[in-house]
N, C-alpha and C. Protein backbone atom coordinates (compact mmCIF):
# COMPACT_ATOMS: atom_id res chain seq x y z
N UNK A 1 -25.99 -37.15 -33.76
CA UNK A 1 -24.79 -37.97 -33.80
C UNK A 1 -24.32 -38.19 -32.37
N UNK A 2 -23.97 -39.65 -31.94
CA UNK A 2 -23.37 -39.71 -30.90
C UNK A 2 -22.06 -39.26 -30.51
N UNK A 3 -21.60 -38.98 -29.33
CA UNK A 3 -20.16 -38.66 -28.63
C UNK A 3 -18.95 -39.84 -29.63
N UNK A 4 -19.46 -41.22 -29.65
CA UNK A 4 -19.16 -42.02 -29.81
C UNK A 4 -18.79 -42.35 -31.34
N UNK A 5 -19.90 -41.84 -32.22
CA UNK A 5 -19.60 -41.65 -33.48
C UNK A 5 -18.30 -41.35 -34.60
N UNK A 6 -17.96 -41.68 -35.27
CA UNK A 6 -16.87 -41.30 -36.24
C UNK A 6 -17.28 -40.34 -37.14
N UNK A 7 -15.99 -39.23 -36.83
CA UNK A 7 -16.51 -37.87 -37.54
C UNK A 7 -15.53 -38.08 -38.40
N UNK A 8 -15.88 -37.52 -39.74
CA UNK A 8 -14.46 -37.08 -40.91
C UNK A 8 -13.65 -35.67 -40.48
N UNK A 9 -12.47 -36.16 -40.42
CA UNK A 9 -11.86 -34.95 -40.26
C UNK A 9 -12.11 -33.87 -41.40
N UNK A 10 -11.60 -32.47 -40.98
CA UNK A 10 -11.62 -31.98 -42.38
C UNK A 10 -10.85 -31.84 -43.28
N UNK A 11 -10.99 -31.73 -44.87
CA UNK A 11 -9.90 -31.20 -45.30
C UNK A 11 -8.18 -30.77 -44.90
N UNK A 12 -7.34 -30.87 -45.20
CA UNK A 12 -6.10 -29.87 -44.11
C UNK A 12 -5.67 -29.10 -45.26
N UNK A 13 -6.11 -27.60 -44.84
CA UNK A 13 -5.40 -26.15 -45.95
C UNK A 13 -4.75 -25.57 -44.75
N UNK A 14 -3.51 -25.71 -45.11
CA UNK A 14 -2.22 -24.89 -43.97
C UNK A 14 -2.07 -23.51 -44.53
N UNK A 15 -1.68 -23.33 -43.55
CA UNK A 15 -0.95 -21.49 -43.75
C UNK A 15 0.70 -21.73 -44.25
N UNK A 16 0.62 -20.36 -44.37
CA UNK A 16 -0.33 -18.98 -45.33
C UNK A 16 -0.96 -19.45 -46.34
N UNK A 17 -1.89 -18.54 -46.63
CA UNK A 17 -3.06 -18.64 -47.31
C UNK A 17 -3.00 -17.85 -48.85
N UNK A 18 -3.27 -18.10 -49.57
CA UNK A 18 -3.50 -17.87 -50.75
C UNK A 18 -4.91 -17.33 -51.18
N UNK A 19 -4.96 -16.46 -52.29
CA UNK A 19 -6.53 -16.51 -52.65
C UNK A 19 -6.94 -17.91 -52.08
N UNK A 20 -6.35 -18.43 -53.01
CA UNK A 20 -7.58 -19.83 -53.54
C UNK A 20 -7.73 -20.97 -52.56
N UNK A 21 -6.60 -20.53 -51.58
CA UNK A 21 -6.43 -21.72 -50.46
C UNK A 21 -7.65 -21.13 -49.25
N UNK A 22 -7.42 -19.37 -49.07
CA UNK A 22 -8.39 -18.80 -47.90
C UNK A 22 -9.66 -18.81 -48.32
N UNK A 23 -10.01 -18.62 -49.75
CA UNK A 23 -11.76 -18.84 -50.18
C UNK A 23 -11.92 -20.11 -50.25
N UNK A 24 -11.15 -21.27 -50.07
CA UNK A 24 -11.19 -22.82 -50.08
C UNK A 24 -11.99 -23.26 -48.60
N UNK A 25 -11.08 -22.61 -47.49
CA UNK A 25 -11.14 -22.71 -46.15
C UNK A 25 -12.29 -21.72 -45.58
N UNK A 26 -12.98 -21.09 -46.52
CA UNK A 26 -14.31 -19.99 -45.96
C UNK A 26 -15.44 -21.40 -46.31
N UNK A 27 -15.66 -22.12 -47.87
CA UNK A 27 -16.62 -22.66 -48.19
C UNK A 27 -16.40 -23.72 -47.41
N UNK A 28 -15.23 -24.75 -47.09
CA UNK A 28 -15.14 -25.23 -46.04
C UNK A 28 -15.99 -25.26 -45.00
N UNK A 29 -15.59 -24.31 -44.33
CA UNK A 29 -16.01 -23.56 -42.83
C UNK A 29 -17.91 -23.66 -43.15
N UNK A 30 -18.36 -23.14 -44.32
CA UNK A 30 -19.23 -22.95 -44.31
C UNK A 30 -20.76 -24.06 -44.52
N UNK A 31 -19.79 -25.01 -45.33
CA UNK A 31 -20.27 -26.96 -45.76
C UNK A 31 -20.56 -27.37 -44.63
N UNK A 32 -19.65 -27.08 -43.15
CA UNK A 32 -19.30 -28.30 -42.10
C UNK A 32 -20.73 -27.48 -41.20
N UNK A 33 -20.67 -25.87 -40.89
CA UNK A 33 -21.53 -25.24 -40.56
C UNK A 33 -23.10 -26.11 -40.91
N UNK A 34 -23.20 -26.05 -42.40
CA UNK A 34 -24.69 -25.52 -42.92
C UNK A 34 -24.42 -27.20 -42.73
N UNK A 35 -24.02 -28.38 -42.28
CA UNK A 35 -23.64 -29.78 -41.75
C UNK A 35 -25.01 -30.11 -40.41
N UNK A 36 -24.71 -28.91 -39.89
CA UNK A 36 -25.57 -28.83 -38.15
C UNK A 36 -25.12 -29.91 -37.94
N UNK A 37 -24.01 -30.43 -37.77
CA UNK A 37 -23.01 -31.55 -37.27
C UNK A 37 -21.78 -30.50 -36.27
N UNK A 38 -22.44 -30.35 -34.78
CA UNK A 38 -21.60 -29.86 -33.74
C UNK A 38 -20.13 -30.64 -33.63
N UNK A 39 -20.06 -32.10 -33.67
CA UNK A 39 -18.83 -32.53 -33.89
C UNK A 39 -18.01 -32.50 -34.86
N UNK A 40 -18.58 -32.49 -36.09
CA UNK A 40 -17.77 -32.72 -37.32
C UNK A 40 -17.49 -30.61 -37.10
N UNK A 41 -18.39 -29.86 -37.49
CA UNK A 41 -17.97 -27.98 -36.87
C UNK A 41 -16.14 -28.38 -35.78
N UNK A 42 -16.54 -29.19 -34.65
CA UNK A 42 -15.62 -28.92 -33.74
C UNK A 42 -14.70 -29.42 -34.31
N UNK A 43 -13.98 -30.07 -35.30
CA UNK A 43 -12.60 -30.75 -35.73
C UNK A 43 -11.76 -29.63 -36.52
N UNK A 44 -12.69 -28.67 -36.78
CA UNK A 44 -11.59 -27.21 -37.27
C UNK A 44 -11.17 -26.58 -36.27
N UNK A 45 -11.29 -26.82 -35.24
CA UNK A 45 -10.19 -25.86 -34.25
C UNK A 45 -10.05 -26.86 -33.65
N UNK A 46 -8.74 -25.84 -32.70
CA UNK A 46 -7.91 -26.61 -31.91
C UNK A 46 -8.82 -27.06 -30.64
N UNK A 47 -8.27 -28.01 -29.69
CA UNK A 47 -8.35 -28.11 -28.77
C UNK A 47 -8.69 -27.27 -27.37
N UNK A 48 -7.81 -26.14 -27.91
CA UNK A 48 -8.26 -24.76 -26.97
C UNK A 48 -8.76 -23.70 -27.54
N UNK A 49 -9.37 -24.04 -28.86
CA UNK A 49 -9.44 -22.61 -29.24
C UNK A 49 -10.66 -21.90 -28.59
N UNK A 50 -10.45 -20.51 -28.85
CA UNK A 50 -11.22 -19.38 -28.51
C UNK A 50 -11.73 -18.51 -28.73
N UNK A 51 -13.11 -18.57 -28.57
CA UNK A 51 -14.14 -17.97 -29.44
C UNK A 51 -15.16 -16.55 -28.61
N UNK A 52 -15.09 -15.67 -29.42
CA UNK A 52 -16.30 -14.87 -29.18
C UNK A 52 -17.25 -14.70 -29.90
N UNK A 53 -18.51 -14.73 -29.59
CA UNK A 53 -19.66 -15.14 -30.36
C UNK A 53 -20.97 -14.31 -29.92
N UNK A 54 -20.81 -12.99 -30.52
CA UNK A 54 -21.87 -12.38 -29.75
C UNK A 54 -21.28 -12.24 -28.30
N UNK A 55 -21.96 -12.13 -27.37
CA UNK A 55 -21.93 -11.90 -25.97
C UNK A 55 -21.22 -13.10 -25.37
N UNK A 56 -21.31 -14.09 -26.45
CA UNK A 56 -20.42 -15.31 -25.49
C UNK A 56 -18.98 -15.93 -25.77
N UNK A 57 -18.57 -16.03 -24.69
CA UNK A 57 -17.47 -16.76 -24.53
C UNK A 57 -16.91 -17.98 -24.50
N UNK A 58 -16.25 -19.18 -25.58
CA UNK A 58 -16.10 -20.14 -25.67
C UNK A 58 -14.83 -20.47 -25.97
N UNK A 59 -14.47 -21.93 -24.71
CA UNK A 59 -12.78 -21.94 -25.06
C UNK A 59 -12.82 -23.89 -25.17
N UNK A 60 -12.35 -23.90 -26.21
CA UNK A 60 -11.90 -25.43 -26.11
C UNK A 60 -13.30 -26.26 -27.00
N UNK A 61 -12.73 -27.16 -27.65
CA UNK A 61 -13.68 -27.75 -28.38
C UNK A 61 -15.13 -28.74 -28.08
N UNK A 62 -15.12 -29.29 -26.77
CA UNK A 62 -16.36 -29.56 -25.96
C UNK A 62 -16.91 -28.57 -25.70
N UNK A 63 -16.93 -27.57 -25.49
CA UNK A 63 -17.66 -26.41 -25.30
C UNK A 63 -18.06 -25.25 -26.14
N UNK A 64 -17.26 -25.67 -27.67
CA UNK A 64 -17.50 -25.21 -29.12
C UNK A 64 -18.87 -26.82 -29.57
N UNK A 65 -18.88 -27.70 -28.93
CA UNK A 65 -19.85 -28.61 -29.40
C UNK A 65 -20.91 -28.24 -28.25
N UNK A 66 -20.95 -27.61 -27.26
CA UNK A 66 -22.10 -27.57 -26.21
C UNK A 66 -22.67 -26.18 -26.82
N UNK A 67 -21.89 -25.27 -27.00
CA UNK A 67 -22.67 -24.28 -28.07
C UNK A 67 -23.00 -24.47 -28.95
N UNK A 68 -22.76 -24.92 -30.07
CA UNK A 68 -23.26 -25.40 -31.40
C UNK A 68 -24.45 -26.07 -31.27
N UNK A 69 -24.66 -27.10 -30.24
CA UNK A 69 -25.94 -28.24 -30.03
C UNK A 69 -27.18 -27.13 -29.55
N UNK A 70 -26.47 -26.45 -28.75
CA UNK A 70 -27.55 -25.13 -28.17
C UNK A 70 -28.45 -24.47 -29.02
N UNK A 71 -27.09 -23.93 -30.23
CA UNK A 71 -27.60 -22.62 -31.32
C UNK A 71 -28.56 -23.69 -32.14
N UNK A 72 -28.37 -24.82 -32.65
CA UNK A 72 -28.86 -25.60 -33.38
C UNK A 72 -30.20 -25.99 -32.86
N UNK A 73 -30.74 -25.85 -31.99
CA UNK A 73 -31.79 -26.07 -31.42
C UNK A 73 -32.60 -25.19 -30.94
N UNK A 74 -31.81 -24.51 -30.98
CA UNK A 74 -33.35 -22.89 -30.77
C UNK A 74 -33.07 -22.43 -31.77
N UNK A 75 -31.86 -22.26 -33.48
CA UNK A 75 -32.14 -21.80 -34.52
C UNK A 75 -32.37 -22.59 -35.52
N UNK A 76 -33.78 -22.94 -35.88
CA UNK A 76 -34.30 -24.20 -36.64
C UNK A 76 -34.31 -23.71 -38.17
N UNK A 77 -33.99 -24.51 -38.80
CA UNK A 77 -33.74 -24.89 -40.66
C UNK A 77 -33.15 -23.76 -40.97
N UNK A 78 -31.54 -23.95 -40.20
CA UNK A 78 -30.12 -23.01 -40.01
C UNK A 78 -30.01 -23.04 -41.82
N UNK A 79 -29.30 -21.94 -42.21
CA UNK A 79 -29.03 -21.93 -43.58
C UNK A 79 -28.31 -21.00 -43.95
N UNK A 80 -26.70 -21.03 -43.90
CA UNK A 80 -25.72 -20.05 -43.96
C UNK A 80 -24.74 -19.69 -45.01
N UNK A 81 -24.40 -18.70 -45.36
CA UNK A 81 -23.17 -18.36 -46.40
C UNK A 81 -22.66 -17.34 -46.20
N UNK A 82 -21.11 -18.13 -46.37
CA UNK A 82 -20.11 -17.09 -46.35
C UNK A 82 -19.25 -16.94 -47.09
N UNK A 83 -18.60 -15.14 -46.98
CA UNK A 83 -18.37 -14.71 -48.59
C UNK A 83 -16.44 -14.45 -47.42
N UNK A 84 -15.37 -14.71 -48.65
CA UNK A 84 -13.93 -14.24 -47.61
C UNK A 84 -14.17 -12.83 -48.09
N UNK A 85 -13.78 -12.26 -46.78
CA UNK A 85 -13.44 -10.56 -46.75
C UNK A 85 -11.90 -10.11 -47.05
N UNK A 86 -11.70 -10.95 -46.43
CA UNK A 86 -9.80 -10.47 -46.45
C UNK A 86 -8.82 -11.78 -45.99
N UNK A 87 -7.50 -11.71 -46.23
CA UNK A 87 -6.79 -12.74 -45.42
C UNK A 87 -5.44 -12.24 -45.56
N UNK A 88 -4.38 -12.60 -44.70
CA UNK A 88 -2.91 -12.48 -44.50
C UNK A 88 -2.05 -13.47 -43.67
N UNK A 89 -1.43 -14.58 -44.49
CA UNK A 89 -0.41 -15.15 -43.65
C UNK A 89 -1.70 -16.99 -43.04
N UNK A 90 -1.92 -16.19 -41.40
CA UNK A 90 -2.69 -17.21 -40.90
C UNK A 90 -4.32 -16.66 -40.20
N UNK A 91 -4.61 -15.72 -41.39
CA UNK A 91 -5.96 -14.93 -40.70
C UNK A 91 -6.73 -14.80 -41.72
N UNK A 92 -8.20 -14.63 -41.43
CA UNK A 92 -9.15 -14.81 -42.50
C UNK A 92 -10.04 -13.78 -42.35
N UNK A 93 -10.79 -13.50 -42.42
CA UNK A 93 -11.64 -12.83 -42.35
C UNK A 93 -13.52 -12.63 -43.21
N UNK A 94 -13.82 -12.79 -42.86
CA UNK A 94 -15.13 -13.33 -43.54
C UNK A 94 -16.61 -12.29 -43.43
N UNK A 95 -17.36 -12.44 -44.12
CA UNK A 95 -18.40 -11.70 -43.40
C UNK A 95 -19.50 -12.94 -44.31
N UNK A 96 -20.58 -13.03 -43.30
CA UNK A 96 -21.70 -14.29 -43.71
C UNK A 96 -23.19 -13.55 -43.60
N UNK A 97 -24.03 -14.52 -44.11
CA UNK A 97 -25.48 -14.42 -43.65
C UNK A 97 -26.28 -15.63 -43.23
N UNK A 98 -27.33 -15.54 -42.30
CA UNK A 98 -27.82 -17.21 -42.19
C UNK A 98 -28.99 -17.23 -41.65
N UNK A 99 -30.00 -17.50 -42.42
CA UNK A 99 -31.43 -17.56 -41.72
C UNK A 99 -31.82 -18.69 -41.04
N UNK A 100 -33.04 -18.56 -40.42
CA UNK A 100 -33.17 -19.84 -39.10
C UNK A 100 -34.87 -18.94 -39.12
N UNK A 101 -35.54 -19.77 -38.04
CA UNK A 101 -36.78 -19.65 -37.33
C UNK A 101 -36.39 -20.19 -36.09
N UNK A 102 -37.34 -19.01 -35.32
CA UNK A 102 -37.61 -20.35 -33.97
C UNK A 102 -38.42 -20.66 -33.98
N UNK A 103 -38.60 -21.57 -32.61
CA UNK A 103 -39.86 -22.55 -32.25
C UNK A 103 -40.89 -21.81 -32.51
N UNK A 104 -41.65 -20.40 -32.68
CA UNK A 104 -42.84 -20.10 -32.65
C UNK A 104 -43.11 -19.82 -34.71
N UNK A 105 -42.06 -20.19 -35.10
CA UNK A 105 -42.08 -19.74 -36.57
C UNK A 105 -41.52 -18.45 -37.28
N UNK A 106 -41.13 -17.69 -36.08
CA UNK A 106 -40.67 -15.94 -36.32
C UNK A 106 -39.49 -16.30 -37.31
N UNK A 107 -39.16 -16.00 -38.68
CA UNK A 107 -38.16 -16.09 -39.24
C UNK A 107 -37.04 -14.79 -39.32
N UNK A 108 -35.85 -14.94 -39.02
CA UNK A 108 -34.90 -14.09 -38.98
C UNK A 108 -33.65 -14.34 -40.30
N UNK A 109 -33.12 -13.04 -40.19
CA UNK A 109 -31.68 -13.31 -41.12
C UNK A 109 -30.56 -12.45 -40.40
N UNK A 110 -29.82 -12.98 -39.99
CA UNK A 110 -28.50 -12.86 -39.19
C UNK A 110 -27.35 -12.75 -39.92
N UNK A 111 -26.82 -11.20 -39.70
CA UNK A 111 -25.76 -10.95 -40.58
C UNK A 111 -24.52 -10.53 -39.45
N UNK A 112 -23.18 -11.13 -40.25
CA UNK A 112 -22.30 -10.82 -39.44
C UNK A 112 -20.60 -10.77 -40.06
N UNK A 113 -19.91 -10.75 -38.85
CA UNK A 113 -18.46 -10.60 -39.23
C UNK A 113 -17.77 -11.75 -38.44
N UNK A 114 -16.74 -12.53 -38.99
CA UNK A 114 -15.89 -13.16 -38.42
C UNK A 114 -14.34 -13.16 -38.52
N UNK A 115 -13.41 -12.88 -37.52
CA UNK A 115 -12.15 -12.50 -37.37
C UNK A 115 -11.75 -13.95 -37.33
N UNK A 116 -10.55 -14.81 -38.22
CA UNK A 116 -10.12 -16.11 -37.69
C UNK A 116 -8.90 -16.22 -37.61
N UNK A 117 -8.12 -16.67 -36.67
CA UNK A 117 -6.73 -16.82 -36.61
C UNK A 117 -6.25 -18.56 -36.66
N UNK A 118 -5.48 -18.88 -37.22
CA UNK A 118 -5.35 -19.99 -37.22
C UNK A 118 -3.76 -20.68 -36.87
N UNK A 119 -3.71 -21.89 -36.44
CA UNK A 119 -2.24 -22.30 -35.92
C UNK A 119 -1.67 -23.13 -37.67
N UNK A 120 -0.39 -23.41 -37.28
CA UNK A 120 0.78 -24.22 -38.22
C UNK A 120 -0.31 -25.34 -39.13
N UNK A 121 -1.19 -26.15 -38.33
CA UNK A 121 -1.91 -26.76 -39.39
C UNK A 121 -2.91 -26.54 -39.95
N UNK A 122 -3.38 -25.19 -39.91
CA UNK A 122 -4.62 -25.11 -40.11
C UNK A 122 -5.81 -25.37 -39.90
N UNK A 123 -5.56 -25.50 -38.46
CA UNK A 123 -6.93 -25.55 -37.26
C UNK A 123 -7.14 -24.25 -36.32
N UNK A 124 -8.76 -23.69 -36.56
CA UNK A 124 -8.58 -22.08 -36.42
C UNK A 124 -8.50 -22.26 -34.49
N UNK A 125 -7.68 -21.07 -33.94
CA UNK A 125 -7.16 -21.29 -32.79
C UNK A 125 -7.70 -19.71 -32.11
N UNK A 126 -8.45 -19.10 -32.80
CA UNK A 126 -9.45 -18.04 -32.76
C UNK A 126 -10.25 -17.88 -33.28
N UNK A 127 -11.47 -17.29 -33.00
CA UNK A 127 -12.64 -16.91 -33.53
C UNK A 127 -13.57 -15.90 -32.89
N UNK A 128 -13.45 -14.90 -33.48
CA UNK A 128 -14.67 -13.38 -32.89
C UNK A 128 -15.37 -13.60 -33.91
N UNK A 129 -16.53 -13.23 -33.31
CA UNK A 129 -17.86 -13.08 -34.28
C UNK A 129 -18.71 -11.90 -33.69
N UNK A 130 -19.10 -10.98 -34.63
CA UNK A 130 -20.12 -9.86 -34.39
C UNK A 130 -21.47 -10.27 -35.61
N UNK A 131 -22.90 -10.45 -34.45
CA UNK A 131 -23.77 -10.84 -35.47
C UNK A 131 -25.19 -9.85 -34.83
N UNK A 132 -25.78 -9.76 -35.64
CA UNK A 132 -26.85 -8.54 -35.94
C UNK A 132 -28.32 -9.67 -36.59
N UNK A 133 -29.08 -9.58 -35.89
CA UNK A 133 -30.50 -10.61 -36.31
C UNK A 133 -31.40 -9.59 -36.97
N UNK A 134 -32.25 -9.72 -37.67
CA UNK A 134 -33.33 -9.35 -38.63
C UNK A 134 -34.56 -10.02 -38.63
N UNK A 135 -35.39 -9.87 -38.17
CA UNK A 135 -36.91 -10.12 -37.94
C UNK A 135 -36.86 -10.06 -39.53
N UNK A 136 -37.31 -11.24 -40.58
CA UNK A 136 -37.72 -11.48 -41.90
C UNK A 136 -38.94 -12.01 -41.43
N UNK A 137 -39.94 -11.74 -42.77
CA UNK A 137 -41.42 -12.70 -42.90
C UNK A 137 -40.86 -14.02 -43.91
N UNK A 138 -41.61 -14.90 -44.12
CA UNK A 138 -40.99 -15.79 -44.58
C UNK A 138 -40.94 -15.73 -45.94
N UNK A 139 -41.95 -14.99 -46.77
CA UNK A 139 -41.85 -14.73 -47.74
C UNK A 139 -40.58 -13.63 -48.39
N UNK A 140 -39.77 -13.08 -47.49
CA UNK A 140 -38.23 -12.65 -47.50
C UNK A 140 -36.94 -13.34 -47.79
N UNK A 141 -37.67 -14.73 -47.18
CA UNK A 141 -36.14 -15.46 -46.94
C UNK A 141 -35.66 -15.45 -48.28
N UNK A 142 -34.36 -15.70 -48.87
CA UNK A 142 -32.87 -16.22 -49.52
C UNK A 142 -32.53 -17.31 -50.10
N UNK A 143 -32.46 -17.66 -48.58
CA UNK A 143 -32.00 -19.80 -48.75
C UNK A 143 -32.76 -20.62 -48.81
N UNK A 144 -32.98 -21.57 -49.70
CA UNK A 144 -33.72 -22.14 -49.68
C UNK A 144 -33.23 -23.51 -50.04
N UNK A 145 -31.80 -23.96 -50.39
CA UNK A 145 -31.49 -25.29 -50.31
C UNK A 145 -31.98 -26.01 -49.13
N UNK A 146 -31.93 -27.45 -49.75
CA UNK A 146 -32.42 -28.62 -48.91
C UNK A 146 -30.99 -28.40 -47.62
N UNK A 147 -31.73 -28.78 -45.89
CA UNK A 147 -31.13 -28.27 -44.82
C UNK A 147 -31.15 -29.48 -44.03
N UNK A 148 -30.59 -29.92 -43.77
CA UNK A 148 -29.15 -29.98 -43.50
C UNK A 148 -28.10 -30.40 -44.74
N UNK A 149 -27.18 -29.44 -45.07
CA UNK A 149 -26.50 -30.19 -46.41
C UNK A 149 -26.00 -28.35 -46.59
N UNK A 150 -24.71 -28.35 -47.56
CA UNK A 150 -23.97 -27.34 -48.25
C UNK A 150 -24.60 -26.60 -48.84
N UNK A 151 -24.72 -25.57 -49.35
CA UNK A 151 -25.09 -24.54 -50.28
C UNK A 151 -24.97 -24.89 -51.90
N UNK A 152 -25.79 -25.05 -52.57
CA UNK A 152 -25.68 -26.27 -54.06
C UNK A 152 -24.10 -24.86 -54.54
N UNK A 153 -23.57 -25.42 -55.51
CA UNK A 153 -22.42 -25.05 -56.34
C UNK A 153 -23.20 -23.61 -57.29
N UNK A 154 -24.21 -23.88 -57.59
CA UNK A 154 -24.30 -22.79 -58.76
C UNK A 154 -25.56 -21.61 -57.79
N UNK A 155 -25.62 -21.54 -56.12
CA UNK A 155 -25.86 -20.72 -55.59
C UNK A 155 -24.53 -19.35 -55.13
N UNK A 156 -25.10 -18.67 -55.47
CA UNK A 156 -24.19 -17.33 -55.51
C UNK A 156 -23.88 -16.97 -54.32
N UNK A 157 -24.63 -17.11 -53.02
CA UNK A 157 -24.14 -16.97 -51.54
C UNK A 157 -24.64 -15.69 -51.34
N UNK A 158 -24.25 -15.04 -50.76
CA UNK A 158 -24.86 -13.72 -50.09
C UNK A 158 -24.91 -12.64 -51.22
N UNK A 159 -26.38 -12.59 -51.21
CA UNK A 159 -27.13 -11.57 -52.17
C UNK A 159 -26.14 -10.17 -52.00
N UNK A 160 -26.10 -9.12 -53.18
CA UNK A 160 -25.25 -8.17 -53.05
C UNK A 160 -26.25 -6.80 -52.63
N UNK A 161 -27.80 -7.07 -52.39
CA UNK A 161 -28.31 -6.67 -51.82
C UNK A 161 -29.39 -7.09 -50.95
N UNK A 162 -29.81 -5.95 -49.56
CA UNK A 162 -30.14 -6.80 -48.53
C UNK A 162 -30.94 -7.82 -48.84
């Protein structure tokens, strides 16, 4: 997609959060993700928001799309779900899984945690992430919906074992 392109905004679920409003705003989060659309990803946060991601550091939404274009390209036929862990007020909490290959074919499954804080409209204005990779054979993998696109409705999301 070009710079230039017209992105859909997303959804708007404001705070505080409710069950049904914070597991609304996880599958959300998780549609625009499993999207591999770096611009349409960047319209849930703010302008400045700020992210930790693993070892890296990211502030502001051009630079939430210069990472995303990055991860998306060295983690090929991305395929993610996430389950809500907790929430209060304007915070979420999540824990996901998401397999990928790289360029040589090595398939992995990447499990992790995400802390989210979010402002008055419900554009997240934080984000920590702690993620842990897994050398899988391919005959391991999970996911297997068609990629690029959401997680179908009657997939259950993260297996309740490994």
């Amino acid at each position: 997609m070009t710079a230039n392109a017209e992105v859909a905004s997303p959804p708007v679920i404001t705070t505080p959060f409710t069950l049904e409003t914070a597991t609304r705003k996880v599958r959300l989060a998780e549609d625009a993700w499993n999207s591999r659309d770096p611009h349409r990803v960047a319209l849930a946060y703010t302008e400045d928001s700020v992210w930790r991601n693993r070892s890296e550091f990211v502030t502001g939404r051009e630079e939430i799309v210069q990472f995303l274009s990055g991860k998306w390209e060295r983690e090929l036929d991305y395929r993610l779900t996430k389950s809500l862990w907790a929430f209060e007020d304007n915070r979420i909490a999540v824990r996901f899984q998401y397999e990928w290959h790289d360029a040589d074919g090595r398939w992995f499954r990447s499990y992790g945690n995400e802390l989210w804080e979010f402002d008055h409209r419900g554009l997240m204005r934080r984000r920590e992430a702690s993620i842990n990779d897994v050398a899988i054979s391919s005959a391991d993998r999970k996911f297997y919906w068609p990629a690029p696109g959401p997680r179908p409705a009657d997939d259950n999301g993260i297996p309740s074992v490994r």
